[in-house]
C-alpha atoms as a PDB file:
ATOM      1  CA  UNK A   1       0.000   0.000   0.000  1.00  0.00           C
ATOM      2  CA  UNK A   2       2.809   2.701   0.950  1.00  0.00           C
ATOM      3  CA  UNK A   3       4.564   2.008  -2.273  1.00  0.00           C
ATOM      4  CA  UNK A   4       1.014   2.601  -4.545  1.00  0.00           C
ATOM      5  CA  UNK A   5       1.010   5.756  -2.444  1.00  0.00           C
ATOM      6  CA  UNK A   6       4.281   6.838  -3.472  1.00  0.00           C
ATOM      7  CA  UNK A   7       4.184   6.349  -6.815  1.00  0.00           C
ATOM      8  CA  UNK A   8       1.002   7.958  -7.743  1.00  0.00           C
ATOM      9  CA  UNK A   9       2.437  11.288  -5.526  1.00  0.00           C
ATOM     10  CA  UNK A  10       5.684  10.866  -7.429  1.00  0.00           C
ATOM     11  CA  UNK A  11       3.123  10.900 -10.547  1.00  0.00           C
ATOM     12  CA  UNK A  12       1.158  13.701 -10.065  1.00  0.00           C
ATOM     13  CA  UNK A  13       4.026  15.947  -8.638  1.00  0.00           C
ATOM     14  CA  UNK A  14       6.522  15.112 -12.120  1.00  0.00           C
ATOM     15  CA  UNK A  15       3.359  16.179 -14.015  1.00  0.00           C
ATOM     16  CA  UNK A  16       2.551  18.885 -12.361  1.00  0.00           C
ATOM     17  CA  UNK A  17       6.456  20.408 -12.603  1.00  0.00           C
ATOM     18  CA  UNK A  18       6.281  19.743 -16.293  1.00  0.00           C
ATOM     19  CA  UNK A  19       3.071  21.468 -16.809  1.00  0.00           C
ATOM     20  CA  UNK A  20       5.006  24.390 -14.203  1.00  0.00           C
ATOM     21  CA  UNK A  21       7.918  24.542 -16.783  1.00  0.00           C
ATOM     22  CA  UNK A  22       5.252  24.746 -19.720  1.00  0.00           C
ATOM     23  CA  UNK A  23       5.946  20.879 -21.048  1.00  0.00           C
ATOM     24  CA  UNK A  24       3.141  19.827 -22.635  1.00  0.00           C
ATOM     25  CA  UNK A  25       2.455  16.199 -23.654  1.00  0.00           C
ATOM     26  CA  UNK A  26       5.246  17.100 -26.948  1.00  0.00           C
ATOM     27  CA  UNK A  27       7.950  16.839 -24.087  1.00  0.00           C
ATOM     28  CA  UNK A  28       7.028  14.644 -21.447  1.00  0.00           C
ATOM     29  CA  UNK A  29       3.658  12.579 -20.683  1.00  0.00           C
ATOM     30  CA  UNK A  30       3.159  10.032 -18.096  1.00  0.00           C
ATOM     31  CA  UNK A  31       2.579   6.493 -19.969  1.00  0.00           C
ATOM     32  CA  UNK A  32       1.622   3.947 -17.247  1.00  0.00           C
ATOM     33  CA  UNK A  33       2.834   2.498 -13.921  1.00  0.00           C
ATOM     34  CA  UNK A  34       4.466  -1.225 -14.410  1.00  0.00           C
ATOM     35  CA  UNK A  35       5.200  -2.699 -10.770  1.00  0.00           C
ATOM     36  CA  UNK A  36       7.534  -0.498  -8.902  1.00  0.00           C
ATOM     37  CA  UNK A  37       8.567   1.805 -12.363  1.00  0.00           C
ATOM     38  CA  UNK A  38       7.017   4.439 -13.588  1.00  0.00           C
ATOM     39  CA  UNK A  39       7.251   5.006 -17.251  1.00  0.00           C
ATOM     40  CA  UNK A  40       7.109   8.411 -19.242  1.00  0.00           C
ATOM     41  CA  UNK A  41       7.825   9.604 -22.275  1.00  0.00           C
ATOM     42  CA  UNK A  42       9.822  12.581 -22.333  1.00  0.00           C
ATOM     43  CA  UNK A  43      11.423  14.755 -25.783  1.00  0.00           C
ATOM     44  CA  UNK A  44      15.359  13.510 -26.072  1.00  0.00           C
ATOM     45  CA  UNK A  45      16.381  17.392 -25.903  1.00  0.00           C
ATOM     46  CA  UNK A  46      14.848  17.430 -22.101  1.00  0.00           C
ATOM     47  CA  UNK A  47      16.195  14.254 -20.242  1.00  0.00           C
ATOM     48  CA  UNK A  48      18.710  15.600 -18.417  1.00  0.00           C
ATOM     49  CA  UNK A  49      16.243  18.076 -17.206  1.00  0.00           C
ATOM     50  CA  UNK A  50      14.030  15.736 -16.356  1.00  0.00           C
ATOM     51  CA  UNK A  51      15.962  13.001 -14.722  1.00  0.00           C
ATOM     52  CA  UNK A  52      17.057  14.859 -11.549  1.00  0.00           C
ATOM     53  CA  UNK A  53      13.556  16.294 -11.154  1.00  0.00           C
ATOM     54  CA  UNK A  54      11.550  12.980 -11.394  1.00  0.00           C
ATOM     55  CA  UNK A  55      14.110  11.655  -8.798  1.00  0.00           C
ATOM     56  CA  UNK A  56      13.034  14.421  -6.579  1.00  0.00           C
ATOM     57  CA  UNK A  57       9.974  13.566  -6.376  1.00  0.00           C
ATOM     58  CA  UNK A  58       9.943   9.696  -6.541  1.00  0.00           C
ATOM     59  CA  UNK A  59      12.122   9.609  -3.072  1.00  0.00           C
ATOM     60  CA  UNK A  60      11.083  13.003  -1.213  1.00  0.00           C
ATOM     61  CA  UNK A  61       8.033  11.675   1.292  1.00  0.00           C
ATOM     62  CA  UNK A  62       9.314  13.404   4.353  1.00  0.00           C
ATOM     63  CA  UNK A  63       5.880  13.156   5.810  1.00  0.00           C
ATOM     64  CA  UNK A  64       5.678   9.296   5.149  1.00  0.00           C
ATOM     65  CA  UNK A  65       9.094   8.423   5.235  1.00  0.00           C
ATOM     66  CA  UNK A  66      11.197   9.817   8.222  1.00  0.00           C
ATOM     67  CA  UNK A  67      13.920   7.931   9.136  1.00  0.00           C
ATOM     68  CA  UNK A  68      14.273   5.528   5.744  1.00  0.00           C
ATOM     69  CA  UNK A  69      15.849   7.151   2.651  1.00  0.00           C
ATOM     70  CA  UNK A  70      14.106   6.170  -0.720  1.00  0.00           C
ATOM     71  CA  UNK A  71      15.968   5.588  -3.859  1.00  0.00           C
ATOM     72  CA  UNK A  72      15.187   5.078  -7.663  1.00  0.00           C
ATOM     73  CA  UNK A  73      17.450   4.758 -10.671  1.00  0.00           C
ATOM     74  CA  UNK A  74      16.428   5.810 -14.264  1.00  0.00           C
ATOM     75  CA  UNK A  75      16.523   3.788 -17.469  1.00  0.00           C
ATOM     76  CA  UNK A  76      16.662   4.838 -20.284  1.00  0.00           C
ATOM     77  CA  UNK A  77      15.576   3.222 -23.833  1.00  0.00           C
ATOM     78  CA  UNK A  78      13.132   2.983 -26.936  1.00  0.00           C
ATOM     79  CA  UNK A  79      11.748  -0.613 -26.397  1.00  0.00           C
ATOM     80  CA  UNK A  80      10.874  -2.547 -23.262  1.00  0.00           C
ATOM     81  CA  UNK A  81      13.684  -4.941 -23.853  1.00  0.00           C
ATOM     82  CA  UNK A  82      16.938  -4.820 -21.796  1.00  0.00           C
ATOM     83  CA  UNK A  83      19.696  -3.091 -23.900  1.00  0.00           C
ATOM     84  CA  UNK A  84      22.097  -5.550 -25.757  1.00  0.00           C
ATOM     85  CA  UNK A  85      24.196  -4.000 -28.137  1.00  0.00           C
ATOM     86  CA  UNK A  86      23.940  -6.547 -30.777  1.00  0.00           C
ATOM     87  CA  UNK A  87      19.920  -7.698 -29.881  1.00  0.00           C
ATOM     88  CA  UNK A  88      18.349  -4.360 -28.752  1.00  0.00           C
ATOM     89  CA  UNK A  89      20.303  -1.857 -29.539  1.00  0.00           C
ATOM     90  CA  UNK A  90      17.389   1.156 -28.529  1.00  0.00           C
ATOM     91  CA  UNK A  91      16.721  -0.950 -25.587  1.00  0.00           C
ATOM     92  CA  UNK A  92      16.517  -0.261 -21.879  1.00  0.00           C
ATOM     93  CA  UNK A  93      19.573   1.199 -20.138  1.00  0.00           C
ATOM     94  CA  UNK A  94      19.371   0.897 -16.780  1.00  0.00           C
ATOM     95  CA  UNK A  95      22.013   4.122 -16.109  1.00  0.00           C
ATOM     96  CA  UNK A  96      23.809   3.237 -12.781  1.00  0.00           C
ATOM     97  CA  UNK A  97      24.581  -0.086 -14.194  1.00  0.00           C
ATOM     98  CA  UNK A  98      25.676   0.883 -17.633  1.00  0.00           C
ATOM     99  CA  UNK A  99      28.735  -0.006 -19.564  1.00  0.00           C
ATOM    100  CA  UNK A 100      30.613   2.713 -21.413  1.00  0.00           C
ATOM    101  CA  UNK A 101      28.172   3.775 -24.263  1.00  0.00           C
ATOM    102  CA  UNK A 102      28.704   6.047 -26.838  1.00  0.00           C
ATOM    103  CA  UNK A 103      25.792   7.452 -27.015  1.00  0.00           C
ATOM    104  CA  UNK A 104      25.149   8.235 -23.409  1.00  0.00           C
ATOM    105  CA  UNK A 105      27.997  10.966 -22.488  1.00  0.00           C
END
């Protein structure tokens, strides 16, 4: 229950920044919650805006969480599959555990 909680704050607080920085559903739109991820869609040109932002708000729950400090990675990809640089190339990168990509920075 506390994690359904969290997520659909995290949700509404990410889409109510964007709309605050005038992003409209062009640059980033919420897609659907899958287990413990969230997924959006968000305009190439904006993810590294957008990265340190969502992370705000997926582990900042001060009046839930006092004591315990939340975490949550980003991924990054075209398709659902996990990134494989010969099989799924535009797949999922899961950043923190990435190998040197070119394409990253």
């Amino acid at each position: 229950g506390t994690c359904a909680t969290l997520i659909k704050r995290a949700i509404l607080r990410i889409r109510k920044e964007c709309e605050d920085r005038g992003w409209d559903h062009r640059i980033c739109r919420f897609m659907i919650p899958i287990h413990d991820e969230v997924l959006f869609s968000v305009h190439k040109d904006y993810i590294t805006e957008f990265l340190p932002m969502a992370k705000k708000h997926m582990v900042t729950h001060p009046d839930i969480f006092t004591k315990c400090v939340l975490d949550s990675t980003p991924a990054l990809g075209i398709t659902f599959e996990p990134w494989n640089d010969n099989k799924a190339a535009w797949g999922q990168v899961e950043l923190p555990e990435a190998p040197p990509l070119p394409f990253i920075g």
